[in-house]
Each structure stands twice: as structure tokens, then as C-alpha cells.
N, C-alpha and C. Protein backbone atom coordinates (compact mmCIF):
# COMPACT_ATOMS: atom_id res chain seq x y z
N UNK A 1 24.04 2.66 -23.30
CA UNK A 1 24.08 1.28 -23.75
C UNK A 1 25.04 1.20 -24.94
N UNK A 2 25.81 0.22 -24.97
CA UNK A 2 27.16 0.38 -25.82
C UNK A 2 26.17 -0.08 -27.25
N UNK A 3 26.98 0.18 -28.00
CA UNK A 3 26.38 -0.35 -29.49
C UNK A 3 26.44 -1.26 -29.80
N UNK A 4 26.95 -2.32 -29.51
CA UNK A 4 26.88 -3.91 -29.86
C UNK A 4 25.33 -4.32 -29.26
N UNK A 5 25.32 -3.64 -28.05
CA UNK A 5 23.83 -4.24 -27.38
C UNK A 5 23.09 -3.23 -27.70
N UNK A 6 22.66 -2.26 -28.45
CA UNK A 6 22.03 -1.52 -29.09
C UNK A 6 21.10 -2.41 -30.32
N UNK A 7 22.25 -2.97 -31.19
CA UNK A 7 22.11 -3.47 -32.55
C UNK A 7 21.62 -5.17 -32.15
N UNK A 8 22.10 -5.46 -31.13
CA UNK A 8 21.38 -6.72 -30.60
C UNK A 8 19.87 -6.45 -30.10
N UNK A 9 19.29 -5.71 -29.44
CA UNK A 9 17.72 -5.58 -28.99
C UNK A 9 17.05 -4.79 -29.99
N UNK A 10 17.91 -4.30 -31.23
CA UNK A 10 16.61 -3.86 -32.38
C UNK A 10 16.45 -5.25 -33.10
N UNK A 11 17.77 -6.40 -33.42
CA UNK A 11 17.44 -6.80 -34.10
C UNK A 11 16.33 -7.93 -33.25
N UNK A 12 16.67 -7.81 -31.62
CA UNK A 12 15.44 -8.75 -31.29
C UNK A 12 14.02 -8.18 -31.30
N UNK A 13 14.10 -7.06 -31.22
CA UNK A 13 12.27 -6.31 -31.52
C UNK A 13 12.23 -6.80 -32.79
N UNK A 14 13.14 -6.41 -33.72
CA UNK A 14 12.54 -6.56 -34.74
C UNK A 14 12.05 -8.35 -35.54
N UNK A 15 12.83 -9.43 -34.89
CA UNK A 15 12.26 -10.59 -35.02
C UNK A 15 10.92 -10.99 -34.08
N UNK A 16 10.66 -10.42 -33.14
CA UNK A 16 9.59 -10.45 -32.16
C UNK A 16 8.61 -9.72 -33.18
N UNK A 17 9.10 -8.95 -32.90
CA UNK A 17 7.55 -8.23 -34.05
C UNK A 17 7.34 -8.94 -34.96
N UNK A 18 8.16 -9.47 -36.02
CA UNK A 18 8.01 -9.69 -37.57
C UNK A 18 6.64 -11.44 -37.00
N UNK A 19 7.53 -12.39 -35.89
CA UNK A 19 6.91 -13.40 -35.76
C UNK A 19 5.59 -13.00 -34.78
N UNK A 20 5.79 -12.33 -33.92
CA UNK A 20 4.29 -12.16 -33.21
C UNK A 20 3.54 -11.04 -33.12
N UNK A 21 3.91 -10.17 -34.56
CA UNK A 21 2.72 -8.67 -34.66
C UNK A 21 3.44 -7.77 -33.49
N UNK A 22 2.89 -6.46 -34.18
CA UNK A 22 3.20 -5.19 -33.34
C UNK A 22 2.82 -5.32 -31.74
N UNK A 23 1.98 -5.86 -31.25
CA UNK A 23 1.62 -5.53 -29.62
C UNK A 23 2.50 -6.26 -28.97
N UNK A 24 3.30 -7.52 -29.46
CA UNK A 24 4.32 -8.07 -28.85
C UNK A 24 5.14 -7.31 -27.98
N UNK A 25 4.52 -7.70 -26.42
CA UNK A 25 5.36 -7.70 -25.46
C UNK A 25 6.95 -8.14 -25.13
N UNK A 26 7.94 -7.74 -24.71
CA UNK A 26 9.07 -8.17 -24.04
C UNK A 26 9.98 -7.69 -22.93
N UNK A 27 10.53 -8.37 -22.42
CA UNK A 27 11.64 -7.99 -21.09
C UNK A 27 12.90 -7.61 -21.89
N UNK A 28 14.14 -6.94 -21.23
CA UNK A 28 15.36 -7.12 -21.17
C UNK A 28 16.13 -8.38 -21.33
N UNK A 29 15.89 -9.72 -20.63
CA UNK A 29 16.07 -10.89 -20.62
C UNK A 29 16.38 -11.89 -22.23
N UNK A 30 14.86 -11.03 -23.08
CA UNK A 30 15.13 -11.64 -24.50
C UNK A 30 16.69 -10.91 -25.02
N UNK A 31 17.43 -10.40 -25.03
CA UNK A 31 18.09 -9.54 -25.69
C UNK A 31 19.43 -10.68 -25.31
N UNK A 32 19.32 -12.16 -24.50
CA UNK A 32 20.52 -12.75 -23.99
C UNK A 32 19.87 -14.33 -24.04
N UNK A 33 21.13 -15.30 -24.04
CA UNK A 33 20.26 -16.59 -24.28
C UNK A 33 19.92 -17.05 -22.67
N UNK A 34 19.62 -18.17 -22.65
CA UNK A 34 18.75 -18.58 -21.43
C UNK A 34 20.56 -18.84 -20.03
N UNK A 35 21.44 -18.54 -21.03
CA UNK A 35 22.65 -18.90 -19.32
C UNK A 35 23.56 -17.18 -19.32
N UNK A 36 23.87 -16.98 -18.17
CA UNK A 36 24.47 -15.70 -17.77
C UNK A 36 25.82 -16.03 -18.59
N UNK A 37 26.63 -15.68 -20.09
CA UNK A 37 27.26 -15.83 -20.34
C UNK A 37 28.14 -14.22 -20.37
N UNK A 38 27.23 -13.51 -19.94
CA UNK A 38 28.22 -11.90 -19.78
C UNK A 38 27.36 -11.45 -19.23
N UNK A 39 27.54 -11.21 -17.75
CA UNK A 39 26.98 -10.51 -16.59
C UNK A 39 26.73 -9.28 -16.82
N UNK A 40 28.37 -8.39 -17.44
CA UNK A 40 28.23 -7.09 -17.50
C UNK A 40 27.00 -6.25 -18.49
N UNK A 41 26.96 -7.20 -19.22
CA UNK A 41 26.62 -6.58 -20.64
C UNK A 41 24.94 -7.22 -19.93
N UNK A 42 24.52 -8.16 -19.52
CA UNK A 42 23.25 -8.38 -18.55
C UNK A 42 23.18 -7.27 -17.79
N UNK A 43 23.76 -6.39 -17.19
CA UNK A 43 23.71 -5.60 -16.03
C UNK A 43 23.39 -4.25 -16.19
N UNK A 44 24.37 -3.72 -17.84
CA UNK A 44 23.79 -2.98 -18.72
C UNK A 44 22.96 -2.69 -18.83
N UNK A 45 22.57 -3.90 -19.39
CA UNK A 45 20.60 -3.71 -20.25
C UNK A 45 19.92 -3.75 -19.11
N UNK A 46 19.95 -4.05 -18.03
CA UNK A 46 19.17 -3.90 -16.80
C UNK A 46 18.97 -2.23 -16.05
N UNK A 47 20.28 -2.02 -16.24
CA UNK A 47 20.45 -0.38 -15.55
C UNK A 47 19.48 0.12 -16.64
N UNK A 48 19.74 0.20 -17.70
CA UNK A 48 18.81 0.84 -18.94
C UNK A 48 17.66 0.77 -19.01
N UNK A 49 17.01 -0.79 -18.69
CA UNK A 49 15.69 -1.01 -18.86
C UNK A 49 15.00 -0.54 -17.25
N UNK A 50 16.04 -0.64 -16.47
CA UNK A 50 14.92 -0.23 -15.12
C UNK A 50 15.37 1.21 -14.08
N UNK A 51 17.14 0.96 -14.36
CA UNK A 51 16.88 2.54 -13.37
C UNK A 51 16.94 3.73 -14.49
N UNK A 52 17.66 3.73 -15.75
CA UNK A 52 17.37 4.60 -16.54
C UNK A 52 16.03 4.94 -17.00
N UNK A 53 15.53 3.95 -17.69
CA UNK A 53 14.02 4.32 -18.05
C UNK A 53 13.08 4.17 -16.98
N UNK A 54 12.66 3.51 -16.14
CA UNK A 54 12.14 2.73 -15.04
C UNK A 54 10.63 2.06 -15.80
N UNK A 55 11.41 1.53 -16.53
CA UNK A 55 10.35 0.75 -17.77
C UNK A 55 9.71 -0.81 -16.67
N UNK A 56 8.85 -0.88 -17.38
CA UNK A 56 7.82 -2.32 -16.35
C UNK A 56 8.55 -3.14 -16.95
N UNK A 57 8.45 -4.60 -16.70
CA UNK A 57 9.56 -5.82 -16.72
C UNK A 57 8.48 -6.54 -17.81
N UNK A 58 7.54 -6.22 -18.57
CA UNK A 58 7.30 -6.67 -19.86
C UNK A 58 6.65 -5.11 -20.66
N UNK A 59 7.45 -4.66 -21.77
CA UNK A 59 7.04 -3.35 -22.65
C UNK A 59 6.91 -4.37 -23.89
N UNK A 60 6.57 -3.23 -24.90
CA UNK A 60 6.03 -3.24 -26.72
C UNK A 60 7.16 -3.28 -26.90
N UNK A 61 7.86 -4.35 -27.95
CA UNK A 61 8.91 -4.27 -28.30
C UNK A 61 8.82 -3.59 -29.39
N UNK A 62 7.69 -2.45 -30.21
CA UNK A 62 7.82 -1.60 -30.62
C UNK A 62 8.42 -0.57 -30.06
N UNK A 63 8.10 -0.18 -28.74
CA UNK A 63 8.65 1.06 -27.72
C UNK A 63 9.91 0.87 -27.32
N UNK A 64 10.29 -0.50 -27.19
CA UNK A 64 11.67 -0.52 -26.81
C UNK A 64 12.51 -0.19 -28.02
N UNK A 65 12.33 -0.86 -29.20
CA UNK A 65 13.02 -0.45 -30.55
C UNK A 65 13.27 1.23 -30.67
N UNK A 66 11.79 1.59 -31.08
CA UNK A 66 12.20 3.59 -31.05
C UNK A 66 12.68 4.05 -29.87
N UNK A 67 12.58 3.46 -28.94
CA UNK A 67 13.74 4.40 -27.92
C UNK A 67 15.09 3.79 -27.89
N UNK A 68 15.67 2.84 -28.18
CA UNK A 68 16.78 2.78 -28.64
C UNK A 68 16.95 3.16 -29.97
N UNK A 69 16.61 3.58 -30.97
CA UNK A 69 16.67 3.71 -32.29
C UNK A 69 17.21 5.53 -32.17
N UNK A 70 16.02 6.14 -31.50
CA UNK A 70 16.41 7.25 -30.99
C UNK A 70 17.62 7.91 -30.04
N UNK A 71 17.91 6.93 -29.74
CA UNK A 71 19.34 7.37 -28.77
C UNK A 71 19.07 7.27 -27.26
N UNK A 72 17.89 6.93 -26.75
CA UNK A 72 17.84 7.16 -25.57
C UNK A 72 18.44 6.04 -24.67
């Protein structure tokens, strides 16, 4: 996952968390606004969130943060 969209889904865990507490659930989907304005970079975070990790289509946006934080 390139680093622009790295530094984009911590800083969305980290507003998800701050407004709705640690158990706050999220998709891949939050990390982009509601219209396909960059497919690729959508397609990205998709390969990452489902065939790389094969993560469920709502996680802890605590878990998503430390595993991108960590490098994975």
C-alpha cells in the first residue's frame, strides 16, 4: 500500500476512534469519499484489505491502524 494511502487510513482510524471509542468498527470504503474519484488507489486498498489480509468487510479500526502502522 503506497504511503499516501497508508497516512490516509491511520488518519481515518484515528478520527473514528477519537469520535466513536476504541471498538469502532470499519470497511476499506471509509478511507475514500462517497464517489469513485481514483479507482486505482480504491483497488489498492481493496487488494490489501481482502486478498492480502483476507480481513471481513467491517474490522476494529484499532486493528486496521496497527497493522498498517506496522508495515503490513
Amino acid at each position: 500500500m503506497r504511503l499516501t494511502l497508508r497516512a490516509k487510513a491511520i488518519s481515518v482510524c484515528d478520527d473514528k476512534i477519537a469520535k466513536k471509542g476504541e471498538g469502532v468498527g470499519l470497511s476499506f470504503y471509509a478511507f475514500f469519499a462517497n464517489k469513485n474519484d481514483d479507482p486505482d488507489l480504491l483497488m489498492e486498498a481493496a487488494e490489501w484489505w481482502i486478498k492480502t489480509h483476507a480481513l471481513d468487510h467491517f474490522e476494529k479500526a484499532t486493528k486496521i491502524r496497527e497493522m498498517i502502522r506496522s508495515g503490513q
